[in-house]
C-alpha atoms as a PDB file:
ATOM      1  CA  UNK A   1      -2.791 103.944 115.910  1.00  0.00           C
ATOM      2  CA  UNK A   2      -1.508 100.169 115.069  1.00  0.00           C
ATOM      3  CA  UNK A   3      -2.199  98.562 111.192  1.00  0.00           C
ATOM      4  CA  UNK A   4      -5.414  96.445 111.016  1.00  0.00           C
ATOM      5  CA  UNK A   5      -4.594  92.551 111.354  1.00  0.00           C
ATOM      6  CA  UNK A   6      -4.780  89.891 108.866  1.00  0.00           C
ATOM      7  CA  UNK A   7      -7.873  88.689 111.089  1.00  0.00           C
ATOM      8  CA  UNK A   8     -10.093  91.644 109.247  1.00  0.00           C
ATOM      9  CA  UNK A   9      -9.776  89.689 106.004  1.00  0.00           C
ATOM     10  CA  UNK A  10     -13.235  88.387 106.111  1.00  0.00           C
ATOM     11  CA  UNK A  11     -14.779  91.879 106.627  1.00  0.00           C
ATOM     12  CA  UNK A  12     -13.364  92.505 103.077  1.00  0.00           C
ATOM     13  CA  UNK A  13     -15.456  89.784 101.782  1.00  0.00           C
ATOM     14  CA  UNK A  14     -18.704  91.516 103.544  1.00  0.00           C
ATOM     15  CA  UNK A  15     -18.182  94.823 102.160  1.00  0.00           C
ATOM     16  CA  UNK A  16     -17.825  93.789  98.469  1.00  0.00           C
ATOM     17  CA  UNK A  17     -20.946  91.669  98.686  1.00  0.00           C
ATOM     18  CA  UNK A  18     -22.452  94.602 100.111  1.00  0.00           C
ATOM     19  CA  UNK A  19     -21.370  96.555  97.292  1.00  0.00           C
ATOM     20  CA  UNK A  20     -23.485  94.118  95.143  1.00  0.00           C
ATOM     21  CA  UNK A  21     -26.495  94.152  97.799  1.00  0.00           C
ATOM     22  CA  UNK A  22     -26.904  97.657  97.584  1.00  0.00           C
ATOM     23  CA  UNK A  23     -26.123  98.749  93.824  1.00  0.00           C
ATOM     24  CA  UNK A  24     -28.077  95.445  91.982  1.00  0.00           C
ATOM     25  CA  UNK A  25     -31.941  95.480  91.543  1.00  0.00           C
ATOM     26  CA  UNK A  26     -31.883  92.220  90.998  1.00  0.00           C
ATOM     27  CA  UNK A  27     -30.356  90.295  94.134  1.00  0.00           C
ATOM     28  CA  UNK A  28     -33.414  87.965  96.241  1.00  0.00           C
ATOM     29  CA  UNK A  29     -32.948  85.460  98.837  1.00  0.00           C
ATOM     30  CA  UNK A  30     -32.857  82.682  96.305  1.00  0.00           C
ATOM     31  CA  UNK A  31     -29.090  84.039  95.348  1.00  0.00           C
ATOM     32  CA  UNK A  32     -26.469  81.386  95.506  1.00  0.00           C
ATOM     33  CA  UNK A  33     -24.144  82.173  97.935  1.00  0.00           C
ATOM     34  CA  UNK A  34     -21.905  79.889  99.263  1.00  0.00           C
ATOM     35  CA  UNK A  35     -22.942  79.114 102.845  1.00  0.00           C
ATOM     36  CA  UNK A  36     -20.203  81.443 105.096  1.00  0.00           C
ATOM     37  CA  UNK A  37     -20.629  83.878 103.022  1.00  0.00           C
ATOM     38  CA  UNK A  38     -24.086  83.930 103.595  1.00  0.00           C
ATOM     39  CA  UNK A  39     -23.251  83.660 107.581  1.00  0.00           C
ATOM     40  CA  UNK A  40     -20.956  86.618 107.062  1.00  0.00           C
ATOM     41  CA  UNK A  41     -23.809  88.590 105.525  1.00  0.00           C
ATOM     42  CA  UNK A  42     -26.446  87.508 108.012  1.00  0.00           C
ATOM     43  CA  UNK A  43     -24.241  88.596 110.915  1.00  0.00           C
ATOM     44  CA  UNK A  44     -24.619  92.594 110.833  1.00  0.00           C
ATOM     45  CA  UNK A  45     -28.169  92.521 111.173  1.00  0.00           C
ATOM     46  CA  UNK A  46     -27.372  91.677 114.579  1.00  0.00           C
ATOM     47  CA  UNK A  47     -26.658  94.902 114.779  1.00  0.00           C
ATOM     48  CA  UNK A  48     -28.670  96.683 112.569  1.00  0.00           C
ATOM     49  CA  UNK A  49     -31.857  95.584 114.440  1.00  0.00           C
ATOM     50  CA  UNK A  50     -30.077  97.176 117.650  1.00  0.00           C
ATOM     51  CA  UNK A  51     -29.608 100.260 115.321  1.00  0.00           C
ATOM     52  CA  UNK A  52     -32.787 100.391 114.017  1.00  0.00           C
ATOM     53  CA  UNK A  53     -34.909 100.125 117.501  1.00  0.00           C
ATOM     54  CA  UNK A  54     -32.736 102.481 119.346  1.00  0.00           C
ATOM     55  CA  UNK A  55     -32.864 105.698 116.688  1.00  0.00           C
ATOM     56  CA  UNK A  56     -36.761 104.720 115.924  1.00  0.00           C
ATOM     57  CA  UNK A  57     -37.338 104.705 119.664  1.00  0.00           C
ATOM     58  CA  UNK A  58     -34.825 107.739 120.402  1.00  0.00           C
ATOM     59  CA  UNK A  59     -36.441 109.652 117.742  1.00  0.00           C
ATOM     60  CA  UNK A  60     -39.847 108.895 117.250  1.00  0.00           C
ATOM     61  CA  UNK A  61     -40.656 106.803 120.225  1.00  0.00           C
ATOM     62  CA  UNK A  62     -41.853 103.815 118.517  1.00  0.00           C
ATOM     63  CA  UNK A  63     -40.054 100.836 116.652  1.00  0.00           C
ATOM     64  CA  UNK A  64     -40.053  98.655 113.754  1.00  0.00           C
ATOM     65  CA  UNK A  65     -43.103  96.773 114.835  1.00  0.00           C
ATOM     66  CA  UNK A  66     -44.779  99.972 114.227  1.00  0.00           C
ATOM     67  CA  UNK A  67     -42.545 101.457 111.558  1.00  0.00           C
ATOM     68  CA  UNK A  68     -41.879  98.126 109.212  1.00  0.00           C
ATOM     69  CA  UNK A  69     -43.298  95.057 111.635  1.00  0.00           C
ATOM     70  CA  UNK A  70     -42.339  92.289 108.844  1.00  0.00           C
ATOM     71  CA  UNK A  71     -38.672  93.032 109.272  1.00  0.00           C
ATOM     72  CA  UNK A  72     -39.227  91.703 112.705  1.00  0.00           C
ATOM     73  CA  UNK A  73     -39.789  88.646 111.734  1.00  0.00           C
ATOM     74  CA  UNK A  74     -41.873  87.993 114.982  1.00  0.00           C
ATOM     75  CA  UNK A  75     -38.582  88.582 117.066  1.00  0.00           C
ATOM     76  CA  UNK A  76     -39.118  89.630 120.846  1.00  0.00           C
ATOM     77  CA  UNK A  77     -39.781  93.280 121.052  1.00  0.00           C
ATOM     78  CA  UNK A  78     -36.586  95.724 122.589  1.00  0.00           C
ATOM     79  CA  UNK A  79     -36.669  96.103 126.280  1.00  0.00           C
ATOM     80  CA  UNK A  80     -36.325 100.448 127.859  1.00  0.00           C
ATOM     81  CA  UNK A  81     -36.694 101.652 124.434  1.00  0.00           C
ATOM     82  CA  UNK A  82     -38.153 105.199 124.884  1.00  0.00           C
ATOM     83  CA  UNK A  83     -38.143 108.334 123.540  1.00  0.00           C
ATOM     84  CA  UNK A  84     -35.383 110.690 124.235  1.00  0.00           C
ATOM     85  CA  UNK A  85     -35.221 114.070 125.166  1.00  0.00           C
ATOM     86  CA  UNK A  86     -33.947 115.546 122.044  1.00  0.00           C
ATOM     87  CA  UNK A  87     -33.237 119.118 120.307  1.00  0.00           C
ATOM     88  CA  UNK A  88     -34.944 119.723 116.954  1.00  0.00           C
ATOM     89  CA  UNK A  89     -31.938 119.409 115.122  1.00  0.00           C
ATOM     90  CA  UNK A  90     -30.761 116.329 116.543  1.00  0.00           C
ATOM     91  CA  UNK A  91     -34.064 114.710 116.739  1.00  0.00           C
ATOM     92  CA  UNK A  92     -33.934 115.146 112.404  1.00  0.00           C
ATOM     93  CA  UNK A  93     -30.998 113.569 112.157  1.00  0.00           C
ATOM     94  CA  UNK A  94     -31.555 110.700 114.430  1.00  0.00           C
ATOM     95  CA  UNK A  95     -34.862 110.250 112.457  1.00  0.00           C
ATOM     96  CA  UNK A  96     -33.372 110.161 109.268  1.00  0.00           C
ATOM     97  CA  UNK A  97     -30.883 107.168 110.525  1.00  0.00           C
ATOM     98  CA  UNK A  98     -33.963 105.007 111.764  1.00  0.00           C
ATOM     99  CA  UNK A  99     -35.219 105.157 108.164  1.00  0.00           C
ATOM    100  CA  UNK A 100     -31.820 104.586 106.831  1.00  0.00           C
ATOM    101  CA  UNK A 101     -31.695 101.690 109.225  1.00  0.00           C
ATOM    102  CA  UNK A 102     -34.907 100.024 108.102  1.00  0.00           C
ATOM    103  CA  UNK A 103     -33.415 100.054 104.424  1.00  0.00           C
ATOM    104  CA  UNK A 104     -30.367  98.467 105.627  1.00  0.00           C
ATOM    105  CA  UNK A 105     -32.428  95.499 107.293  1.00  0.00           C
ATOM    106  CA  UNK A 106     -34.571  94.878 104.276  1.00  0.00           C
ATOM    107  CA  UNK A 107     -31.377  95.363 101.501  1.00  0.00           C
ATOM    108  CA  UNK A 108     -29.910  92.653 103.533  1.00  0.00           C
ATOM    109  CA  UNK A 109     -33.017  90.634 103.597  1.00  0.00           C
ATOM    110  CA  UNK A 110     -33.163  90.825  99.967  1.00  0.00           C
ATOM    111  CA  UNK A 111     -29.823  89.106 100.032  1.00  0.00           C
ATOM    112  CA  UNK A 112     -30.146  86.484 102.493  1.00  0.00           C
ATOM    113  CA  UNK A 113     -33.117  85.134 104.521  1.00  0.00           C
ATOM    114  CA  UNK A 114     -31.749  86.260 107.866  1.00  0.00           C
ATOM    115  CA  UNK A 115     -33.088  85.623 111.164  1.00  0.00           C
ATOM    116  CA  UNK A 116     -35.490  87.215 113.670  1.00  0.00           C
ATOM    117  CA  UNK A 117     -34.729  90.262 115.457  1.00  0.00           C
ATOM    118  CA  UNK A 118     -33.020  89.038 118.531  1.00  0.00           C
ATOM    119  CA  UNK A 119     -34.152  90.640 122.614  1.00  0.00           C
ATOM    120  CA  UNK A 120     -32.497  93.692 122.805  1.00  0.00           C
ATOM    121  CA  UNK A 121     -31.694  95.555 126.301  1.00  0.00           C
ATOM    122  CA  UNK A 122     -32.196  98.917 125.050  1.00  0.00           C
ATOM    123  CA  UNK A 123     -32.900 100.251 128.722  1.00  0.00           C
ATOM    124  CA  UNK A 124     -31.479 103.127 130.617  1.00  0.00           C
ATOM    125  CA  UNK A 125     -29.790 100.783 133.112  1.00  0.00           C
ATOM    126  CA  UNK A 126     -28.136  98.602 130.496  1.00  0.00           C
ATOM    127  CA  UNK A 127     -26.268 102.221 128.819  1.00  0.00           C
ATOM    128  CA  UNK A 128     -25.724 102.758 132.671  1.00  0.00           C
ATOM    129  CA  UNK A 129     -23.762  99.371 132.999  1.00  0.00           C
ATOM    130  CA  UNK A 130     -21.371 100.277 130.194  1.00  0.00           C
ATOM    131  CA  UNK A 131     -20.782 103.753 131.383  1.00  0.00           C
ATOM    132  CA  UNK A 132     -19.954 102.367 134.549  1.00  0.00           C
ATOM    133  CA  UNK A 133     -17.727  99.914 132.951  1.00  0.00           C
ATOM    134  CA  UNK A 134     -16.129 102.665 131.053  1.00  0.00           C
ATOM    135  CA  UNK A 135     -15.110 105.036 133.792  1.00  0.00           C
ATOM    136  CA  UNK A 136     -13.805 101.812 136.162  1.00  0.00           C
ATOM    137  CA  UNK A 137     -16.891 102.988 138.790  1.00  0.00           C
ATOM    138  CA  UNK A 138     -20.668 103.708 139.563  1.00  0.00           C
ATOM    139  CA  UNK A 139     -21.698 106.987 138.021  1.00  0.00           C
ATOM    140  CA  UNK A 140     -23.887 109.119 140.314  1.00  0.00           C
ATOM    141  CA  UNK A 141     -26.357 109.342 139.811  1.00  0.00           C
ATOM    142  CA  UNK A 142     -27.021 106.638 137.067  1.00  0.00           C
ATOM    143  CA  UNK A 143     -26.270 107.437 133.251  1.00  0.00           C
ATOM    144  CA  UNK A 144     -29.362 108.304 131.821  1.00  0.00           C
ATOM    145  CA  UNK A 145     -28.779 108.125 127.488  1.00  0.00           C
ATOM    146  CA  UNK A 146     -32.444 109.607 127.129  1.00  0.00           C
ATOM    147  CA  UNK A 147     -32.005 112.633 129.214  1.00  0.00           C
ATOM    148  CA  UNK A 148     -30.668 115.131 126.305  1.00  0.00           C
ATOM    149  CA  UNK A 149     -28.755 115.461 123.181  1.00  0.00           C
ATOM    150  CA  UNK A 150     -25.206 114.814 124.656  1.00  0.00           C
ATOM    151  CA  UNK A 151     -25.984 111.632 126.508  1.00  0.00           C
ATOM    152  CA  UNK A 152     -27.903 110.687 123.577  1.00  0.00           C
ATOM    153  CA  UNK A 153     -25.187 110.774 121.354  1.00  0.00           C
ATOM    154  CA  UNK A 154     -22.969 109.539 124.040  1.00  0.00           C
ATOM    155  CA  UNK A 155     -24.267 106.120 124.187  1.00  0.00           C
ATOM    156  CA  UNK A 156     -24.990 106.556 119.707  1.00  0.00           C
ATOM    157  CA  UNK A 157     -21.401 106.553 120.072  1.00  0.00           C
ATOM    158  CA  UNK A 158     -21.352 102.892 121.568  1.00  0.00           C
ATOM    159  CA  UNK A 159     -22.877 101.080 118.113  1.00  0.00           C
ATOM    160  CA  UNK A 160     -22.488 102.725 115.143  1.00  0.00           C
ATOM    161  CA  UNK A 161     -18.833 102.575 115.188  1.00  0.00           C
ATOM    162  CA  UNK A 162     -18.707  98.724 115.564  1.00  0.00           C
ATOM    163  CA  UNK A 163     -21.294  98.337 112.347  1.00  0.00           C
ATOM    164  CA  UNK A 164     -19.169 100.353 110.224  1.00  0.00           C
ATOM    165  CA  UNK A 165     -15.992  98.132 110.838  1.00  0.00           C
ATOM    166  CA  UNK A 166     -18.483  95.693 109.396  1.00  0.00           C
ATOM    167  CA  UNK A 167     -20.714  97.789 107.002  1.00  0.00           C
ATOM    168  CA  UNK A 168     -19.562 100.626 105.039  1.00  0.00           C
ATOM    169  CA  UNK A 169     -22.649 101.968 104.685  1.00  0.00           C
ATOM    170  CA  UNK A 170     -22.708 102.470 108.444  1.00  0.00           C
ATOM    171  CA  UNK A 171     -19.458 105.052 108.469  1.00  0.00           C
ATOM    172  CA  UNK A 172     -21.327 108.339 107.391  1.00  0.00           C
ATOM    173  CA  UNK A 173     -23.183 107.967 110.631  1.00  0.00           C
ATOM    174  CA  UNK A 174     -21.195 107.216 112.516  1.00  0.00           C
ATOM    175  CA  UNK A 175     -19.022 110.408 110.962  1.00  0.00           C
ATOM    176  CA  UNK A 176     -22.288 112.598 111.645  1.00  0.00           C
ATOM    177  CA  UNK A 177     -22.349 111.236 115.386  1.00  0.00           C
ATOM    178  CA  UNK A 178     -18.525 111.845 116.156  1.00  0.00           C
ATOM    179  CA  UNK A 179     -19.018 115.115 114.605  1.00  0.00           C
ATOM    180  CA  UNK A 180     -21.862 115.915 116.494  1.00  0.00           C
ATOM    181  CA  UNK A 181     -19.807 115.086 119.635  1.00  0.00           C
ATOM    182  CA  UNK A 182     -16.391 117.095 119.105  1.00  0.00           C
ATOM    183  CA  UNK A 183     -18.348 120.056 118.468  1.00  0.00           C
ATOM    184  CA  UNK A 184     -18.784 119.703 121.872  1.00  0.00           C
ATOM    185  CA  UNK A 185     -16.163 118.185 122.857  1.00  0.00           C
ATOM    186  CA  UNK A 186     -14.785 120.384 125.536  1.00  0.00           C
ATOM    187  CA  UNK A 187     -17.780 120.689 127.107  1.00  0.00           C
ATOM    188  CA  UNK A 188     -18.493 118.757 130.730  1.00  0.00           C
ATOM    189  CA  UNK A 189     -21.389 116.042 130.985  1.00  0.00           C
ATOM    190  CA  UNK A 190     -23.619 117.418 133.396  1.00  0.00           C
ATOM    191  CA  UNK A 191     -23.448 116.332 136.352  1.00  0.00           C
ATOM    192  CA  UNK A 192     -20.359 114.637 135.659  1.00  0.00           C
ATOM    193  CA  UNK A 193     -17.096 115.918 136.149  1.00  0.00           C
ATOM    194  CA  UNK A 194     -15.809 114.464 132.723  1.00  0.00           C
ATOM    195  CA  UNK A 195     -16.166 115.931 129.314  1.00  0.00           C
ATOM    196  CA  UNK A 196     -17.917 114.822 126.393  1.00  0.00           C
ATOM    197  CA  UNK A 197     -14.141 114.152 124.868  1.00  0.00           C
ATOM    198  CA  UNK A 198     -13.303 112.312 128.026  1.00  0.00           C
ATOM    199  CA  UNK A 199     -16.305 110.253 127.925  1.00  0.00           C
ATOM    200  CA  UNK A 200     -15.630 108.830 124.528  1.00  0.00           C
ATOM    201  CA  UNK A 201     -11.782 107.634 125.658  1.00  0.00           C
ATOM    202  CA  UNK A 202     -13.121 106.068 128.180  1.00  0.00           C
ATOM    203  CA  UNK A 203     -16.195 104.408 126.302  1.00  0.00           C
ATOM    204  CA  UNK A 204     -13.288 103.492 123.227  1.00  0.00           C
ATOM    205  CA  UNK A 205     -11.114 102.275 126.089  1.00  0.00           C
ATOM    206  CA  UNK A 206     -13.647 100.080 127.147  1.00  0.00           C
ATOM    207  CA  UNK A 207     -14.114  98.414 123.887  1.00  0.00           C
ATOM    208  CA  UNK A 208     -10.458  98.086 122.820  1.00  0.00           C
ATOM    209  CA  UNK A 209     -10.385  95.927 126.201  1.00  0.00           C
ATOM    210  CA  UNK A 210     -13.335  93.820 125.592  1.00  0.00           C
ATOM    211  CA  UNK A 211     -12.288  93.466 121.961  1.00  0.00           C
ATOM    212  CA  UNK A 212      -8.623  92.087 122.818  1.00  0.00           C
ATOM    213  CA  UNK A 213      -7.165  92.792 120.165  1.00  0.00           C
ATOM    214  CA  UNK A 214      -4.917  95.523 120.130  1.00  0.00           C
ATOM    215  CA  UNK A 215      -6.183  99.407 119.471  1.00  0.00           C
ATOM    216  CA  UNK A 216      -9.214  99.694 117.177  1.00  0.00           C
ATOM    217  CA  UNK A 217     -11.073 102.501 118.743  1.00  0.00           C
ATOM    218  CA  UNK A 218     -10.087 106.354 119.968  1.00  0.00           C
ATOM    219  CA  UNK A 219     -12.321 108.783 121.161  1.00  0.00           C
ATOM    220  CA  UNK A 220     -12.278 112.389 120.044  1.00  0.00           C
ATOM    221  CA  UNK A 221      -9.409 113.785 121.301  1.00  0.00           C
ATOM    222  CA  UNK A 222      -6.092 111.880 121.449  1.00  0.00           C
ATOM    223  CA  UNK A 223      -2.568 112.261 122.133  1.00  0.00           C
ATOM    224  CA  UNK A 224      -0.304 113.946 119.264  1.00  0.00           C
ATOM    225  CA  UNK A 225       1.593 111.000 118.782  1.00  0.00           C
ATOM    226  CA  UNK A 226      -1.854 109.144 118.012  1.00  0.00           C
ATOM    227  CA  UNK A 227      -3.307 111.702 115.736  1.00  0.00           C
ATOM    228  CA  UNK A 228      -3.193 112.024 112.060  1.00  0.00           C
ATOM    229  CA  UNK A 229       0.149 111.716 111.147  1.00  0.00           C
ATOM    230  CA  UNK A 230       1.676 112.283 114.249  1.00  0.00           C
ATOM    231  CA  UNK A 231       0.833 116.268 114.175  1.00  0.00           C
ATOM    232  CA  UNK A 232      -2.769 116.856 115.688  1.00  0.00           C
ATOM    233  CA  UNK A 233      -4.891 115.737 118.581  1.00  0.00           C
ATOM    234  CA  UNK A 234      -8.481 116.343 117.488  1.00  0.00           C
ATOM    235  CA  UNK A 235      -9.893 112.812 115.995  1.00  0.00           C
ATOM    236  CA  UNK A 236     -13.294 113.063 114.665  1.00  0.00           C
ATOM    237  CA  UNK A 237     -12.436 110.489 112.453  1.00  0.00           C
ATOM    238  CA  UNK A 238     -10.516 107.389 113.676  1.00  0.00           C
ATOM    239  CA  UNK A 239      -8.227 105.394 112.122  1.00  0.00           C
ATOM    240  CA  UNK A 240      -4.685 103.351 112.062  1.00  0.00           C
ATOM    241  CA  UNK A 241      -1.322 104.772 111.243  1.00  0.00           C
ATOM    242  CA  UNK A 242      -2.317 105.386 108.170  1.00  0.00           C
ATOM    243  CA  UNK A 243      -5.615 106.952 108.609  1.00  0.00           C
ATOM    244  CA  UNK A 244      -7.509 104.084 107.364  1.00  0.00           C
ATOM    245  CA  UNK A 245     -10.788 102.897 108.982  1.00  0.00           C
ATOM    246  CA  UNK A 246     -10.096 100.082 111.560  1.00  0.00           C
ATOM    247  CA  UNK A 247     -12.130  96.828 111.217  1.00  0.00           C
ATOM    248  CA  UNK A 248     -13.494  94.608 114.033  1.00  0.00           C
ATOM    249  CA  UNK A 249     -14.120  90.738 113.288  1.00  0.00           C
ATOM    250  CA  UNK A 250     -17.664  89.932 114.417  1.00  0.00           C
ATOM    251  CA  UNK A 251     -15.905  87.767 116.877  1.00  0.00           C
ATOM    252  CA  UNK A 252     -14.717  91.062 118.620  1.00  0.00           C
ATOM    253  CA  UNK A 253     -18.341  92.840 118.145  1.00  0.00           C
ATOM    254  CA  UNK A 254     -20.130  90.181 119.967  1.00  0.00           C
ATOM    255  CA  UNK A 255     -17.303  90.465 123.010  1.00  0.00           C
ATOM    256  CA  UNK A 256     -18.288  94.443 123.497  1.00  0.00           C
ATOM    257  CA  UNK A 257     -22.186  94.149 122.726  1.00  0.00           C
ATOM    258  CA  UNK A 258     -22.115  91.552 125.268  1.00  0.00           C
ATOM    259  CA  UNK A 259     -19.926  93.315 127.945  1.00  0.00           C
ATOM    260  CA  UNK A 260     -18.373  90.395 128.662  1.00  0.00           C
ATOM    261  CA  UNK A 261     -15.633  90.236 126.738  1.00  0.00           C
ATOM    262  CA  UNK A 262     -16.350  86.691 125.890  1.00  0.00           C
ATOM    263  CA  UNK A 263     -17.791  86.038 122.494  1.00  0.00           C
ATOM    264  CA  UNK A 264     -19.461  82.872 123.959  1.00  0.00           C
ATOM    265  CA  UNK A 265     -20.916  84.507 127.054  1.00  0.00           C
ATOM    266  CA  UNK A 266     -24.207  86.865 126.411  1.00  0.00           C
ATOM    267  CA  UNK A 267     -25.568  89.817 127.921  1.00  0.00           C
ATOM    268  CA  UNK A 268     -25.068  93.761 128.198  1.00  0.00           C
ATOM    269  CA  UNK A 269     -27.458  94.942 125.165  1.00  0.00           C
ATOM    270  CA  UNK A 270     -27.897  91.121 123.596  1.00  0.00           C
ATOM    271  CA  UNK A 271     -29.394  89.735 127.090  1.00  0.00           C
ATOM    272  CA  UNK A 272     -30.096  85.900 124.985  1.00  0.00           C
ATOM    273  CA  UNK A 273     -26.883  86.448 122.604  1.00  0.00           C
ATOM    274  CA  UNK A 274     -27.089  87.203 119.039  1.00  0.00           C
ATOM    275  CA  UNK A 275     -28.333  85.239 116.449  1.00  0.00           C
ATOM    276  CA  UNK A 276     -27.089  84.087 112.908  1.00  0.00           C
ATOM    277  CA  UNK A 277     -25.304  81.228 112.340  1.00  0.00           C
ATOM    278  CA  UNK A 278     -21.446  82.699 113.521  1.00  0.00           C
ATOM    279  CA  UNK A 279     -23.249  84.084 116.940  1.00  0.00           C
ATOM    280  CA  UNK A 280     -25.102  81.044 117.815  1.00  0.00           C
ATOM    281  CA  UNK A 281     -22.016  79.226 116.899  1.00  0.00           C
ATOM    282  CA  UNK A 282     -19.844  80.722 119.706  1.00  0.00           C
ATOM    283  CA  UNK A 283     -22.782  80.761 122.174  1.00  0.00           C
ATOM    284  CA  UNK A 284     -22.925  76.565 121.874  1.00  0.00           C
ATOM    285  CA  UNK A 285     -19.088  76.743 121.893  1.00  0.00           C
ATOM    286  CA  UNK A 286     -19.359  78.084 125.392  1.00  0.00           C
ATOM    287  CA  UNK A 287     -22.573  75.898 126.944  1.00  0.00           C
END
C-alpha cells in the first residue's frame, strides 16, 4: 500500500461536482461550468458507456440501443457483446448495475452535453488479450468472460474498479463484485490452474504496470505486510496505507483500457480511443 499522489487532485474536483450532479434537481446542460471542469466531468462516461453495454449485454443480452437508445447519441454499437452464462443470483445483480449504469449516463448528461458513445471491443477475444497480458502468456484454451459466473466477474473485475477511482458512485459495485469474488476466492478457474484470488493479482498487476504510477490496485488476497494495517491478508476492499480508496488520473485509465500503456496509443476495449475532450487530446498528442 503507498499514499495516493498529489496527481489525484483533480479527481477531487470530479467527485464534489458529482456530489452536486446527483443530489440537485435542478442541474441541465446549460450549467456554467468552467470549461476543464466540464472536460473532467465528460471524461467518465468513457467508461460508463463500457459499463453500461457490458452488464446490459451480460445480463440481459441486449444494450442501450434497446434499453435507453438516446443515451447513445448515435455512437457505433459495442462489438462481442453477448449474453453470459449466468446463475440466478448473479444474473440480478448484474441487472440491477446495467440500470444503475443507464442513470449514471443520463445524471451526467444532465450536467454536461457529453459525447457519443465511443466503439467498444466488448468481445470474448479482447477479455482474452488482457488475461493473457495478465498471466505473462496464452491461456489455453482462450479466456472466455461469458462462460459462467466466475469468469464473468473475473473480467467485471477489470472496469469497475478504475470508474470508482473516478466516480464514487461506482465503489459499491465494485465492493459487490470483489465480494462476490473472495467468496470464492480459493477456488481454481476451471480449466486453469490459478485461483480466482490469483487471477485478480495478476489482472491488478497488470494494471499497476500499464498505469505507471506506483501501486494503485491489489487483488483479493495480499501479503500481510500489504493488508490492513499490516495484520491481515484477505483484501476485499483495497486501499493505501491508510485504508483509503486509491485514485487513478484519467491519464492512467486510458493507459489500461487501452492495453497499451500509452495514453496516446488506442486499442484493447477502446479499439478508436476514447472520446471527450482530455481523451482526444492525448490521442492528437500522439498522431
Amino acid at each position: 500500500m503507498e499514499p495516493q499522489s498529489s496527481s489525484t487532485t483533480g479527481l477531487m474536483i470530479i467527485n464534489l461536482f458529482l456530489f452536486f450532479l446527483f443530489t440537485s434537481a435542478t442541474v441541465n446542460s446549460g450549467s456554467n461550468l468552467p470549461k476543464c471542469d466540464i472536460d473532467l466531468l465528460e471524461f467518465p462516461l468513457n467508461l460508463e458507456y463500457f459499463e453500461a453495454e457490458y452488464f446490459s449485454f451480460g445480463s440481459m443480452g441486449m444494450g442501450l440501443d434497446t434499453i435507453q437508445p438516446d443515451l447513445t447519441a448515435g455512437g457505433p454499437p459495442p462489438v462481442g457483446a453477448k449474453k453470459a452464462n449466468l446463475s440466478s443470483l448473479v444474473n440480478d445483480i448484474i441487472t440491477q448495475f446495467a440500470y444503475q449504469e443507464v442513470g449514471h449516463l443520463r445524471a451526467i448528461k444532465k450536467m454536461v452535453e457529453g459525447f457519443p458513445r465511443p466503439l467498444l471491443n466488448l468481445s470474448e477475444e479482447s477479455f482474452a488479450t488482457v488475461m493473457n497480458d495478465a498471466c505473462g502468456e496464452d491461456l489455453s484454451p482462450p479466456f472466455d468472460p461469458y462462460a459462467n459466473d466466475i469468469n464473468y466477474l473475473i473480467s467485471c473485475y477489470v472496469i469497475p474498479y478504475l470508474v470508482a477511482g473516478l466516480l464514487g458512485v461506482e465503489s459499491g459495485q465494485d465492493a459487490v463484485i470483489r465480494s462476490l469474488l473472495y467468496e470464492r476466492a480459493k477456488e481454481k478457474v476451471s480449466p486453469y490452474e490459478m485461483t480466482v484470488a490469483e487471477f485478480t493479482g495478476k489482472i491488478s498487476g497488470l494494471r499497476n504496470k500499464l498505469g505507471k504510477n506506483g501501486v494503485k490496485d491489489e487483488g483479493l488476497v495480499v501479503s500481510r505486510d500489504e493488508g490492513a494495517e499490516k495484520k491481515i491478508e484477505g483484501n476485499v476492499l483495497a486501499g493505501d496505507e491508510d485504508s483509503l480508496a486509491y485514485g487513478r488520473t484519467p491519464r492512467e485509465i486510458l493507459r489500461i483500457v487501452y492495453g497499451s500503456g500509452a495514453e496516446h496509443v488506442p486499442g484493447g476495449f477502446y479499439p478508436n480511443g476514447g472520446d471527450g475532450a482530455i481523451a482526444k487530446g492525448y490521442l492528437k498528442r500522439g498522431r
